[in-house]
Protein backbone atom coordinates (compact mmCIF):
# COMPACT_ATOMS: atom_id res chain seq x y z
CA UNK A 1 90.47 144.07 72.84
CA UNK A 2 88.58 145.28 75.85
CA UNK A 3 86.43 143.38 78.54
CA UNK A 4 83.84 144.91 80.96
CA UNK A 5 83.33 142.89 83.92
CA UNK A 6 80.04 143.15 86.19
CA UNK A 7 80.77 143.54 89.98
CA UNK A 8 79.31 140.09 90.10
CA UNK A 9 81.79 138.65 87.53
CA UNK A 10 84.83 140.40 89.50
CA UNK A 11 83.09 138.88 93.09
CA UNK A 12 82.85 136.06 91.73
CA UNK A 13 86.61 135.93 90.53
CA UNK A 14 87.48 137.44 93.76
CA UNK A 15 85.90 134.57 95.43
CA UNK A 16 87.29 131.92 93.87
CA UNK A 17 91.15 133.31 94.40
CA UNK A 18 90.16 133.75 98.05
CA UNK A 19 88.90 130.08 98.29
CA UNK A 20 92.16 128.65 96.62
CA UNK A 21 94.59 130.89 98.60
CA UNK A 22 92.41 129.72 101.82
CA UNK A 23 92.85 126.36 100.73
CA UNK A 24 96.95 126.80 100.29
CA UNK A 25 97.37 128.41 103.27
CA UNK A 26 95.73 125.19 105.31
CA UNK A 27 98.02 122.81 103.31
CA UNK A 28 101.13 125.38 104.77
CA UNK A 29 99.88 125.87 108.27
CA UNK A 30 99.60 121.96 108.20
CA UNK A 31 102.85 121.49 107.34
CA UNK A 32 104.38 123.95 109.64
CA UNK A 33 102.41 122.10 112.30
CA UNK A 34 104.41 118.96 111.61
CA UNK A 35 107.97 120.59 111.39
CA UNK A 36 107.07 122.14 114.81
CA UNK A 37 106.32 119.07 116.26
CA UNK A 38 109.20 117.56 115.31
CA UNK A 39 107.17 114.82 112.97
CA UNK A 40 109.15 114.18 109.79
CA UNK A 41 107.16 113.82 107.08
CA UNK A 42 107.63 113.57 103.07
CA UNK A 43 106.29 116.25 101.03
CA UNK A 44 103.50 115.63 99.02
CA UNK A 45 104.76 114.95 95.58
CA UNK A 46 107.44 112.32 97.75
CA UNK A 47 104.56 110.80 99.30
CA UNK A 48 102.60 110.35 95.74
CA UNK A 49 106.00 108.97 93.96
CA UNK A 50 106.14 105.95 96.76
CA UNK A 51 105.94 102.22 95.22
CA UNK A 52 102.39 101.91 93.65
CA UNK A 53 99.85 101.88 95.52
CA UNK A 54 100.09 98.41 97.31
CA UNK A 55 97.27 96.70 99.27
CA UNK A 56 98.90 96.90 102.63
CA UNK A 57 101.10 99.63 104.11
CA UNK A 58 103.87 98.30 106.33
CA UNK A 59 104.11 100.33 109.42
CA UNK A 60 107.35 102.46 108.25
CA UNK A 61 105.50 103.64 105.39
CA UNK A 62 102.58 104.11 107.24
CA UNK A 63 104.60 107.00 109.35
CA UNK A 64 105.83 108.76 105.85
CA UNK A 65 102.64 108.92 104.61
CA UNK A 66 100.78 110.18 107.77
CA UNK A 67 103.50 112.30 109.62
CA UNK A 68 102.14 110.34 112.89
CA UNK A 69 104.53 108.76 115.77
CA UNK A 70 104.13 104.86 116.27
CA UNK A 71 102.43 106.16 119.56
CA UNK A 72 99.94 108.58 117.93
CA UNK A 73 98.66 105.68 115.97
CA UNK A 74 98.24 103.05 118.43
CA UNK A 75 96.29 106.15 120.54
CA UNK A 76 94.12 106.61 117.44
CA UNK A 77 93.36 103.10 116.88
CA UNK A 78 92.02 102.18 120.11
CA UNK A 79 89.90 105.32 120.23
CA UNK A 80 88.81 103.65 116.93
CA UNK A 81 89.46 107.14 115.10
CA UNK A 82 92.55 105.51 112.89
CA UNK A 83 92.53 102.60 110.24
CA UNK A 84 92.99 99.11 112.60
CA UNK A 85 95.92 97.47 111.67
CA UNK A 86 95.78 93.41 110.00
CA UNK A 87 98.67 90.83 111.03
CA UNK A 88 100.50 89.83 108.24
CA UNK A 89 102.68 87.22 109.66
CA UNK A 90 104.03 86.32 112.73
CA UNK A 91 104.79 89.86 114.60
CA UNK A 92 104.32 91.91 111.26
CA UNK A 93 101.11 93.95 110.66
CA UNK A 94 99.92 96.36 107.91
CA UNK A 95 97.19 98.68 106.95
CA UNK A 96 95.17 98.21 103.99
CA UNK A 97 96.03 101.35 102.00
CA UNK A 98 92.43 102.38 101.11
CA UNK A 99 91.28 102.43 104.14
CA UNK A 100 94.44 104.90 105.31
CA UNK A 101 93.84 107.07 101.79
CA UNK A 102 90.33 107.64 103.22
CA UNK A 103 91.22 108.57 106.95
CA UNK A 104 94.10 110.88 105.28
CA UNK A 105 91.71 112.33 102.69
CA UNK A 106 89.13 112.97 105.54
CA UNK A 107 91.87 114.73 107.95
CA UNK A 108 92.76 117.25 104.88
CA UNK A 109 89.05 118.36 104.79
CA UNK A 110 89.13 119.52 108.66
């Protein structure tokens, strides 16, 4: 069985390759970022296989799940650029975990 492609089918193909490689690369250069910085951070699938999703993140698994210091997201949240946090109880605090998805889903669009 043959095919004949049109030079529009092939740039089309072409593009679509380009745009997923592009895409890869970002996720990579993203993570090398991290490593560089010395953040440690879980890799994706790790990330996705935490406890279901709960309502509120404590603040340790807020730092797994955004690479970010404690000090990085206190800077964030008072430039009001970062989820603000809730007290839970007495000293404790959390995040509500939609409101973090969002902020990380935005970030991996940049």
């Amino acid at each position: 069985m043959r095919f004949e492609l049109e030079s529009s089918d092939i740039e089309a193909i072409a593009s679509m390759v380009v745009g997923k490689l592009t895409n890869k690369f970002d996720e990579l250069r993203q993570i090398a970022a991290k490593e560089h910085l010395g953040n440690k951070t879980l890799p994706l699938e790790d990330v996705k296989n935490l406890k279901p999703k709960s309502k509120v993140v404590s603040t340790n698994e807020l730092l797994k799940l955004t690479g970010l210091s404690r000090s990085t997201i206190w800077r964030l949240e008072k430039e009001k650029s970062f989820p603000s946090r809730r007290s839970l109880s007495g000293k404790r605090v959390g995040w509500i975990r939609t409101e973090v998805d969002e902020w990380l889903a935005t970030r991996k669009r940049l």
